[in-house]
Protein backbone atom coordinates (compact mmCIF):
# COMPACT_ATOMS: atom_id res chain seq x y z
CA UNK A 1 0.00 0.00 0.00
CA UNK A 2 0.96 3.49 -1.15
CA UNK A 3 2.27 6.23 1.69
CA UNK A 4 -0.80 8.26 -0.05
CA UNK A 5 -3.01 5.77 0.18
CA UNK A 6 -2.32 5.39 3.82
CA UNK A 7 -2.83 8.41 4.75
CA UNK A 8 -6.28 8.32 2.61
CA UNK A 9 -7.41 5.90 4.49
CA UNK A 10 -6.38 7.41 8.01
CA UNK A 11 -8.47 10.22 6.81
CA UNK A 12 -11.22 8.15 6.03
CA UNK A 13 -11.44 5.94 9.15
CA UNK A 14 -12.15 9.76 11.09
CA UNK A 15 -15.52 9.95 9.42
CA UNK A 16 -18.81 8.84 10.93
CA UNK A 17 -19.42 5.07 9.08
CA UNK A 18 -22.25 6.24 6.38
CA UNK A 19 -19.50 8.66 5.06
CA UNK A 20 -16.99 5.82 4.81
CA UNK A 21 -19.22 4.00 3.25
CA UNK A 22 -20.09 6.67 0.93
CA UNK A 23 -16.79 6.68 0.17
CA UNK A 24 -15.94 3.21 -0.03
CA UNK A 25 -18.53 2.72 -2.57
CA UNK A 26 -17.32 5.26 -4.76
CA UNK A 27 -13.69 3.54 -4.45
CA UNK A 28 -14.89 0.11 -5.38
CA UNK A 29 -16.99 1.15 -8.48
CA UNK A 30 -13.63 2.88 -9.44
CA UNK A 31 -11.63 0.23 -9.07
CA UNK A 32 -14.09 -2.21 -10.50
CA UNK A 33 -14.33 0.57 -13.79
CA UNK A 34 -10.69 0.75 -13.98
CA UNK A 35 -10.56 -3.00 -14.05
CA UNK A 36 -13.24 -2.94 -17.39
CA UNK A 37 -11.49 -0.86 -19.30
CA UNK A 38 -8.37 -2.62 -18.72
CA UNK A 39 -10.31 -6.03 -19.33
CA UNK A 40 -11.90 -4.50 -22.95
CA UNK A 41 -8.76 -2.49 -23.89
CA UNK A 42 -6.64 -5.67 -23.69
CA UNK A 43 -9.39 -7.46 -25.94
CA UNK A 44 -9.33 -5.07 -28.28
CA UNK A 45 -8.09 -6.73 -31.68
CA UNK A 46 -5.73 -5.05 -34.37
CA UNK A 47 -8.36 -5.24 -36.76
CA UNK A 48 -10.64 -2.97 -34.18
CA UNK A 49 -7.56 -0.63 -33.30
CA UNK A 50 -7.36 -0.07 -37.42
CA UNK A 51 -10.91 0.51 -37.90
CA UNK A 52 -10.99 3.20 -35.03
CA UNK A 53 -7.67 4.82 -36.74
CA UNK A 54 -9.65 5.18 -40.29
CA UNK A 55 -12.84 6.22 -38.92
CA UNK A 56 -10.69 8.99 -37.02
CA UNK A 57 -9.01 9.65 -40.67
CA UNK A 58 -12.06 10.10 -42.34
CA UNK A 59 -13.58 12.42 -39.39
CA UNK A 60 -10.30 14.36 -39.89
CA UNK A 61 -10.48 14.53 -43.93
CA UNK A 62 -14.29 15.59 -43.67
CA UNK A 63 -13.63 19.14 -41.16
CA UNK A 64 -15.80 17.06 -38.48
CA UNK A 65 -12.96 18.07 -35.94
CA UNK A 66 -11.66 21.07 -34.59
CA UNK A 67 -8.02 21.55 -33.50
CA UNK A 68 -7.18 20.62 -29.48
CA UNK A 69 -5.89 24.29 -28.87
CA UNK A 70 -9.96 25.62 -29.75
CA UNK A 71 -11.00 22.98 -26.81
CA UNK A 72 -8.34 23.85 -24.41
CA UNK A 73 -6.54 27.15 -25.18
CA UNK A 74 -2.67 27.33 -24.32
CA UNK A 75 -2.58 28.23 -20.73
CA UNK A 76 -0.01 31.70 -20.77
């Protein structure tokens, strides 16, 4: 276990129980969501990862995108 971690948890254990439990739930649907997308990333197949790549192409080639600096502007 993580220092961080630790000291999450040390944190945690000073609430009243339906807060830790509030927050425990939250912390096992994360893990358990962290734990499907490694599960369907890993079973993605080459032929999948290619399709995704030319339907990005062709979204690119037809204007339906707009550059990453109009979403999030340099920061100065």
């Amino acid at each position: 276990m993580t220092e961080l971690l630790r000291q999450a948890i040390a944190q945690i254990e000073k609430l009243l129980p339906d807060q830790q439990d509030a927050i425990a739930a939250r912390l096992l649907a994360e893990v358990q969501d962290e734990q499907n997308w490694e599960n369907r990333f890993a079973a993605t197949t080459d032929a999948q990862w290619d399709q995704m790549a030319a339907m990005v192409r062709e979204e690119i080639a037809s204007g339906e995108t707009v550059p990453l600096d109009t979403v999030f502007p340099p920061q100065k």
